[in-house]
Each structure stands twice: as structure tokens, then as C-alpha cells.
Protein backbone atom coordinates (compact mmCIF):
# COMPACT_ATOMS: atom_id res chain seq x y z
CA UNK A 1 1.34 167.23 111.78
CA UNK A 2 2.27 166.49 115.47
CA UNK A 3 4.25 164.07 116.85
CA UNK A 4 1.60 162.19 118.63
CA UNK A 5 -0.45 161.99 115.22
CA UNK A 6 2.80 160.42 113.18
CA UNK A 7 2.88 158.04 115.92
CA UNK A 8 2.13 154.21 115.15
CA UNK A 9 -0.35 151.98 117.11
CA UNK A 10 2.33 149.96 118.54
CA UNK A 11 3.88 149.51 120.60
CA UNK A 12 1.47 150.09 123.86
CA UNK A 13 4.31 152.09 125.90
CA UNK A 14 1.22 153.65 128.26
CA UNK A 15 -2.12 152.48 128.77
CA UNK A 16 -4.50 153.92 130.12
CA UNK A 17 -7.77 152.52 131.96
CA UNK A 18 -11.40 153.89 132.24
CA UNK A 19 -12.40 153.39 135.88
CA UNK A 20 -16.39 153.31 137.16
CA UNK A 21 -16.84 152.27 140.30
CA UNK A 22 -19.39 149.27 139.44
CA UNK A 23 -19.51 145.85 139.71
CA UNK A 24 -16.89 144.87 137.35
CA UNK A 25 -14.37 147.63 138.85
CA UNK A 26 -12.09 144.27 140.08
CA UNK A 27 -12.53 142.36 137.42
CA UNK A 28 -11.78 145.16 135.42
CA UNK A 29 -8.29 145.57 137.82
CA UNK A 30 -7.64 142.00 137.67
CA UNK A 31 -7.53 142.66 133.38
CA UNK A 32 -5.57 145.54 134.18
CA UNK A 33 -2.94 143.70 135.82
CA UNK A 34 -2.48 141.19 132.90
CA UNK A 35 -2.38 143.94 130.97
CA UNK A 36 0.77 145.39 132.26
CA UNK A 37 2.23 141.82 132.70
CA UNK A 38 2.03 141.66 129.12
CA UNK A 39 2.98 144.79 127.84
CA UNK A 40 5.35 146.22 130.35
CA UNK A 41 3.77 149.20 130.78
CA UNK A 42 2.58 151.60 133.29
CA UNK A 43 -1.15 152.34 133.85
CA UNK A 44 -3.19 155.26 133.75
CA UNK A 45 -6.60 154.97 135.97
CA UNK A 46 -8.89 157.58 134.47
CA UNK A 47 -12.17 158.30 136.64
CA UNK A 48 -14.84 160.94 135.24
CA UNK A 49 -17.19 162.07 137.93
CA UNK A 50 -17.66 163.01 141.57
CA UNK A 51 -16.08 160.81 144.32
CA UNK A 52 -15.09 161.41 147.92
CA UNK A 53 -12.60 160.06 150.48
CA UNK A 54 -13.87 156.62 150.49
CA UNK A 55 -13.90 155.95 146.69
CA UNK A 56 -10.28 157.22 147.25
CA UNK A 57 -9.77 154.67 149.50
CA UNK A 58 -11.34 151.74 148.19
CA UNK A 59 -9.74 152.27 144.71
CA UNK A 60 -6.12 152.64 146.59
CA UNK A 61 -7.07 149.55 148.18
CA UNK A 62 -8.00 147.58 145.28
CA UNK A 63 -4.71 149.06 143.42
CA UNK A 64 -2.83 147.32 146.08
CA UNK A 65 -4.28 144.05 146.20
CA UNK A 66 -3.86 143.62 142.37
CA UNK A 67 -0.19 145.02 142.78
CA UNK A 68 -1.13 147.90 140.90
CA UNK A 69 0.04 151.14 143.19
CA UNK A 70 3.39 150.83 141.65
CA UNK A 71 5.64 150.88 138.42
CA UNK A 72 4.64 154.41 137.45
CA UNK A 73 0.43 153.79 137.51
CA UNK A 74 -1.17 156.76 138.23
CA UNK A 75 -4.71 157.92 138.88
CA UNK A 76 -6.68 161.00 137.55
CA UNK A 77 -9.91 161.97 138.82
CA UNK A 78 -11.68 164.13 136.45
CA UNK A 79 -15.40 166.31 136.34
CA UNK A 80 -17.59 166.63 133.10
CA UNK A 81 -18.59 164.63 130.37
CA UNK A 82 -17.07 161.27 130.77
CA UNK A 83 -16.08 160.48 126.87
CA UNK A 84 -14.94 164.09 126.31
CA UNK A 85 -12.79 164.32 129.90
CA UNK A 86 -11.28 160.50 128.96
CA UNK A 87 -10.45 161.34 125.71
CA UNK A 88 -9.12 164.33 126.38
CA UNK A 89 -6.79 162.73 129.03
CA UNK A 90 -5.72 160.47 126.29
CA UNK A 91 -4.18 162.68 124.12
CA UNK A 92 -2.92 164.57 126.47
CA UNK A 93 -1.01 161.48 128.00
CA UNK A 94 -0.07 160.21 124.69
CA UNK A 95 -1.90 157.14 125.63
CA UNK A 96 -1.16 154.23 122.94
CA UNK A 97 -4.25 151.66 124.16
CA UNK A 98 -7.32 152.85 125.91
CA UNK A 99 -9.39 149.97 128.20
CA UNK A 100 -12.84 150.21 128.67
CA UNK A 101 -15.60 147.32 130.15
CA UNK A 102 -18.59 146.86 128.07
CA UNK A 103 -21.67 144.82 128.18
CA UNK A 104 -22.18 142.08 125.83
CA UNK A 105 -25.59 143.41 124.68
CA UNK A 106 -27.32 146.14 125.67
CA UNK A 107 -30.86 147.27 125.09
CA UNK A 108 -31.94 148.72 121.89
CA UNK A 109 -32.59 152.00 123.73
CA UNK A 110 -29.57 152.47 125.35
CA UNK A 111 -27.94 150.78 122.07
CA UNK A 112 -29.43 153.99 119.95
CA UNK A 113 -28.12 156.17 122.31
CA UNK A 114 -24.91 154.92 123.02
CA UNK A 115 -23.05 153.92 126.32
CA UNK A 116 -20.15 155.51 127.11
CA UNK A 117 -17.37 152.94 126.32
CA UNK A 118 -19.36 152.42 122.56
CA UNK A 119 -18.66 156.49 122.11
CA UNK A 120 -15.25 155.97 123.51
CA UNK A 121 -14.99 153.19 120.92
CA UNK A 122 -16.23 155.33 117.91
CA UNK A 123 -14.28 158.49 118.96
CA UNK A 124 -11.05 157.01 120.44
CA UNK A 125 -8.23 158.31 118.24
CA UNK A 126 -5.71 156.01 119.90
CA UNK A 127 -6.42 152.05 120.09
CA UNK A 128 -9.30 150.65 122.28
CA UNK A 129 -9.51 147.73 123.70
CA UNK A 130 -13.32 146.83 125.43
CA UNK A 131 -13.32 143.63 127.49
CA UNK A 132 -16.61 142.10 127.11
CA UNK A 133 -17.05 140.10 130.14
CA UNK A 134 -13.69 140.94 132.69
CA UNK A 135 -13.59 138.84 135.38
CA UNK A 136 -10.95 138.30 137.94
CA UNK A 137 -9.64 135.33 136.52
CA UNK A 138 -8.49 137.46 134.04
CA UNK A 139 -8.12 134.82 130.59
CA UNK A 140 -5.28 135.53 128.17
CA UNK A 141 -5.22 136.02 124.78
CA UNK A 142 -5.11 132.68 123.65
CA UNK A 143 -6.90 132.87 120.14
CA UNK A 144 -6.74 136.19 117.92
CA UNK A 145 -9.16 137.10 115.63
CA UNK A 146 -7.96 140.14 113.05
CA UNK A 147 -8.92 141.85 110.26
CA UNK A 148 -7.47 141.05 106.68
CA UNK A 149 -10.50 143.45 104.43
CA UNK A 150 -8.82 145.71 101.62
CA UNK A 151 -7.78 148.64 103.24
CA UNK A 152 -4.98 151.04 104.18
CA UNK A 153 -5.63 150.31 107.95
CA UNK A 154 -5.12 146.59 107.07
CA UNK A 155 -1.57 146.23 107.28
CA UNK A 156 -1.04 148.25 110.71
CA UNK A 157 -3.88 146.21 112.43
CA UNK A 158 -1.88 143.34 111.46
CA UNK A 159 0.84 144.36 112.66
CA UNK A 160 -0.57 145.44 115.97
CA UNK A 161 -2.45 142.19 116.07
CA UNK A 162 0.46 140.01 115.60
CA UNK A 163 2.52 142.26 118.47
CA UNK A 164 -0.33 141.60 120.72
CA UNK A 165 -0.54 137.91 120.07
CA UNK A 166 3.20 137.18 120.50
CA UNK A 167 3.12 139.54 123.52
CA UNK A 168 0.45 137.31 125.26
CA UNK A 169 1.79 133.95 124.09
CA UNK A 170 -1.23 133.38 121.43
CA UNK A 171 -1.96 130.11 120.20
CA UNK A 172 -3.08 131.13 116.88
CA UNK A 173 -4.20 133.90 114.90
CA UNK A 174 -7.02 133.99 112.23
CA UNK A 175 -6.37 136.28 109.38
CA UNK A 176 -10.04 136.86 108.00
CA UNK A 177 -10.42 137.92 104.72
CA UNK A 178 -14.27 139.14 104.13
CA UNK A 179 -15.66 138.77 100.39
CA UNK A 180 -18.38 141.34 100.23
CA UNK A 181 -21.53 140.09 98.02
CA UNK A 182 -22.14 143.53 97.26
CA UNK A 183 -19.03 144.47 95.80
CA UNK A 184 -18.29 141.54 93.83
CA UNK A 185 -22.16 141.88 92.41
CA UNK A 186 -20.59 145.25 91.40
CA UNK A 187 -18.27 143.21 88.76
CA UNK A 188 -21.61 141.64 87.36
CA UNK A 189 -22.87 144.29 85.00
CA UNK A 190 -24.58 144.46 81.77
CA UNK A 191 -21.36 145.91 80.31
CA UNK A 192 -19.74 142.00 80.77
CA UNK A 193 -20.51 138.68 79.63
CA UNK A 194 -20.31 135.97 82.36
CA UNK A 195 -17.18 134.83 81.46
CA UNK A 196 -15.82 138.94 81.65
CA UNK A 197 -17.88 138.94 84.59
CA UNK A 198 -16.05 135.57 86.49
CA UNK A 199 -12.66 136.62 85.28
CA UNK A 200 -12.58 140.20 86.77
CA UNK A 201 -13.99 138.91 90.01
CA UNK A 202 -11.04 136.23 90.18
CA UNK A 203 -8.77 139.36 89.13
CA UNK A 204 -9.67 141.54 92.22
CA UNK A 205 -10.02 137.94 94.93
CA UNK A 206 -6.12 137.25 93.43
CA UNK A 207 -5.28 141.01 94.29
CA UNK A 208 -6.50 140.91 97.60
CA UNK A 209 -4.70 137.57 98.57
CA UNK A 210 -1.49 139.09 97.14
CA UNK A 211 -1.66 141.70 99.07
CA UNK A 212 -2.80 140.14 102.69
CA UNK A 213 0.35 137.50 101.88
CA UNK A 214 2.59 140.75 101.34
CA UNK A 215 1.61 142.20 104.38
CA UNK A 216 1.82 139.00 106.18
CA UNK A 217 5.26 138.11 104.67
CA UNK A 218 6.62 141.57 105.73
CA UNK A 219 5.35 141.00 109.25
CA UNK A 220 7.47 139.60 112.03
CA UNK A 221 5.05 136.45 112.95
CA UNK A 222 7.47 134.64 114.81
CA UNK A 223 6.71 131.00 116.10
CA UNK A 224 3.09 131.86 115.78
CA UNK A 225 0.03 129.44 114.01
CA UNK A 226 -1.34 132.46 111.87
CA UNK A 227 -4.52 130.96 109.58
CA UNK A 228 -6.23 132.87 106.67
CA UNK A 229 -9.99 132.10 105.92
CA UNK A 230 -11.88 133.92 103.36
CA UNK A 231 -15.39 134.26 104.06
CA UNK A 232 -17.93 135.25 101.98
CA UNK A 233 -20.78 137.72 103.69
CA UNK A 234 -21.41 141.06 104.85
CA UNK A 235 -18.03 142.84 106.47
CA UNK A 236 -18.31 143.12 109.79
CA UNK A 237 -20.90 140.10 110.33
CA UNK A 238 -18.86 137.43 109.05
CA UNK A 239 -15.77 138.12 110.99
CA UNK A 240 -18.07 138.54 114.04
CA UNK A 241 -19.44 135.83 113.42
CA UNK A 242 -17.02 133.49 113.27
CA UNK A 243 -14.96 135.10 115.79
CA UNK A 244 -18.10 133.87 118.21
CA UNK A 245 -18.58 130.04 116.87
CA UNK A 246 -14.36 130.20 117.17
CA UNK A 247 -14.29 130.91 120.83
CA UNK A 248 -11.63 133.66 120.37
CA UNK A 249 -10.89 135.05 122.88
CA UNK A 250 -10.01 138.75 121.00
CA UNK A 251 -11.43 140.51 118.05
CA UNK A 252 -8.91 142.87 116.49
CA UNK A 253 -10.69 145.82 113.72
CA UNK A 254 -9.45 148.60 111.91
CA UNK A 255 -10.43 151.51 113.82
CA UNK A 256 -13.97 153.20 111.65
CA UNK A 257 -13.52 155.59 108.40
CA UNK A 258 -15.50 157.98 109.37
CA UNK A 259 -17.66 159.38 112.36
CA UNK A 260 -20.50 157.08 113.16
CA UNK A 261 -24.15 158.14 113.89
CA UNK A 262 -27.45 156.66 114.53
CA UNK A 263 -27.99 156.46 110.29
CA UNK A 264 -24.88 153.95 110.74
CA UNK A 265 -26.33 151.92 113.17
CA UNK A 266 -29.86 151.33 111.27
CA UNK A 267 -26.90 150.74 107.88
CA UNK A 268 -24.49 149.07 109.61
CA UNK A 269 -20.37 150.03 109.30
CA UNK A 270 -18.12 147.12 109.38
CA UNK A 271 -17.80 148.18 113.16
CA UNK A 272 -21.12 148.17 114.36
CA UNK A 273 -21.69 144.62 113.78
CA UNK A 274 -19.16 143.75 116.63
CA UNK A 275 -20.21 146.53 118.83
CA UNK A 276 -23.67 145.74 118.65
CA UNK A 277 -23.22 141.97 120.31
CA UNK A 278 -19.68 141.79 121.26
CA UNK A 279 -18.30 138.19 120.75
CA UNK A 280 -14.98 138.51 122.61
CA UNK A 281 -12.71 141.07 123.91
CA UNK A 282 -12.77 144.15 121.23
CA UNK A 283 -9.13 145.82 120.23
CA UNK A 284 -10.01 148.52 117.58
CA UNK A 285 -6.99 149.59 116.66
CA UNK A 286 -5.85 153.26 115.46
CA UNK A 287 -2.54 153.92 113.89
CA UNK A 288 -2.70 157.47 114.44
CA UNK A 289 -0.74 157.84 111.28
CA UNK A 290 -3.48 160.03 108.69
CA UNK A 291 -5.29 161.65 111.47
């Protein structure tokens, strides 16, 4: 196993930046900026396709005005297939968060067939972050949505979650715990009585709570408001869901189990739910740790 494969998801020590020259290039900057405010770290500008001297020049002078052509930032212009060529400059770079823009819906066409910064987000094997809506005011992290289902992942996106929150001077932090219908209907079988039936389901909700308070007890929360909710609903909808009627302004997931393909999106993962209609800002984050 390398070294950059045993490496955790935190802390972001270089970030890197996917760079289109579109409308929300700025805005995409001006996030950029706060970014490296926050985080202390230097940038990586990654643009995948053609350009010529005055795409040079217009990015160098947009770098500028967002202070952003110093403290070791650097750009790479690269030809080819824009997930493979960004992704492969990731790794290579030992990049810790990746930045991407997304829209907050897209069409079901282009949905089906994926935009680039949704493949990023289902191939990235280092954290993503996709801002939803950048614009140049640039808004902080001031409410945190994360995770808390009953999983390995769990307890490093918590942990990233809770670094990123007391890095940007959070507010609060939901923990969300997600009570799938499904599974707990599993515990209902003819091979119970009701009463079986009610007792093992409290069993395995007391399990889970024990361990989201062990993980949350081990974790360094600081000075920060951290809430737990437990939901009841589909994983992936609820926590979407109520990261939207929230306001938050970031949604922080455990990066997907496995590969995603257009099956996944008819059956939704936990994932797709978010990516489909983005509520907030989206941090996926990948611990690089069983790669």
C-alpha cells in the first residue's frame, strides 16, 4: 500500500481547483480564495482542454485580482479527457480536497449521462468538494450538515467535518443519523413475535447511538454547537432533505462504496440523492485509508 493511499482525509495541506473558463470562473476564484483563507493552503488550478494566450492572460489576471498568483498556487493546463486528466493530476499532486462548480439541477439527459464534476464526484479518490451556486461573495461555512449512517467511513467524515467546521468558524453542526425503513422492516420477520420484533429493533437504534456518541466523544469538537437528529426515511433523501429546509450551507457524505452507474441512478445510492438536486455546497469526503 502507498503512502498516498494510507493517507487520511484531513488535513487539506493542497487543494486543488477544476478551472472552465465559464461564467462562474470568478465566482468560482472568489470560493477559491476563502478556501485558502481557511485552510492555509496553496492552490492547484487544473484546466483540461485547449486555450491560447488570452485565456492565459485573463486567468493570470483574475489570479491577481483575487490575490491568488502567490503562496505556492500553481496552474496546469492539461489535453484529453477532462475527468481522467484532473484526476490524474490529483494523485499525482497528492491533492487532499478537489473543488469543482456544479449546477443545482441539471436535465435528466445530461443527468443520465453525467457532467463532468458528477464523474469527478463518483470517481474522486481524494475528497470533493462541489459548490452549488459560487458566487463572488463567497458565503462561509456557517451551518454543517454531516453524515452519522452506520458505517466504517462514518467516523473519518466526522472527523473531517468537524475540522472543516472549526476551520471556517461554523455555527453549528448537525450530526444526522438516518433510520432506514427498509432495514429495520428487515427485523420484522415471521421468525419474531412483535414484542421480539420491537426489542431487536431498539437493540440495533441503541447500537448505533452508542457508537455515533463514541465517535463524537473521541472527536476534538471544540467550542462548537454539534446537534444529532435521527431521521427516519430513505438514506440519502432524508439528510438531503433536511439539509435543504435547514439552510446549511454544506453537506458533508461519506465518499460512495462502490462504482456508480446509470442502474444506480434509476436505484438510487445514498449519494445520488444529493447529487441529483444539490441542496448546498457538497464535501464528499474520502479517507483514502482502504483504497
Amino acid at each position: 500500500m502507498s503512502n498516498i493511499e494510507k493517507k487520511a482525509a484531513y488535513p487539506f495541506e493542497r487543494i486543488a481547483v477544476a478551472v472552465a473558463f465559464s461564467p462562474n470562473t470568478e465566482a468560482i476564484l472568489a470560493a477559491s480564495k476563502r478556501l485558502q483563507d481557511t485552510f492555509k493552503a496553496p492552490l492547484l488550478f487544473i484546466h483540461v482542454g485547449s486555450h491560447d494566450q488570452q485565456q492565459e492572460s485573463y486567468l493570470n489576471e483574475q489570479l491577481q485580482r483575487f490575490q491568488l498568483n502567490g503562496l505556492g498556487n500553481e496552474v496546469v493546463w492539461e489535453t484529453g479527457d477532462p475527468v481522467d486528466k484532473i484526476l490524474e493530476v490529483c494523485k499525482a499532486r497528492q491533492v487532499d480536497l478537489l473543488v469543482a462548480g456544479a449546477l443545482e439541477k441539471e436535465s435528466l439527459l445530461k443527468y443520465f449521462l453525467g457532467s463532468v464534476a458528477r464523474k469527478l464526484c463518483r470517481k474522486a479518490k481524494c475528497s470533493i468538494l462541489m459548490l452549488r451556486e459560487p458566487d463572488l461573495l463567497s458565503r462561509p461555512f456557517e451551518r454543517i450538515v454531516v453524515e452519522g449512517s452506520d458505517n466504517p467511513k462514518t467516523v473519518n467524515t466526522i472527523e473531517a467535518a468537524i475540522y472543516v467546521a472549526k476551520a471556517a468558524h461554523a455555527r453549528m453542526v448537525d450530526v444526522i443519523q438516518e433510520e432506514d425503513p427498509g432495514k429495520l422492516a428487515l427485523i420484522r420477520s415471521d421468525a419474531f413475535t412483535d414484542n421480539e420484533a420491537d426489542s431487536n429493533r431498539e437493540k440495533v437504534l441503541k447500537h448505533e447511538k452508542e457508537k455515533l456518541d463514541e465517535i463524537l466523544r473521541c472527536t476534538d469538537c471544540g467550542n462548537l454547537k454539534v446537534n444529532i437528529e435521527r431521521l427516519e426515511g430513505k438514506p440519502g433523501f432524508v439528510i438531503t432533505k433536511y439539509a435543504r429546509d435547514n439552510k446549511a450551507d454544506l453537506l458533508v457524505l461519506n465518499s460512495p462504496d462502490t462504482k456508480l452507474n446509470v442502474i444506480d441512478r434509476v436505484f438510487p445510492h445514498d449519494i445520488e440523492y444529493a447529487l441529483a438536486d444539490l441542496p448546498c455546497d457538497l464535501m464528499i469526503i474520502h479517507s483514502r485509508i482502504d483504497d
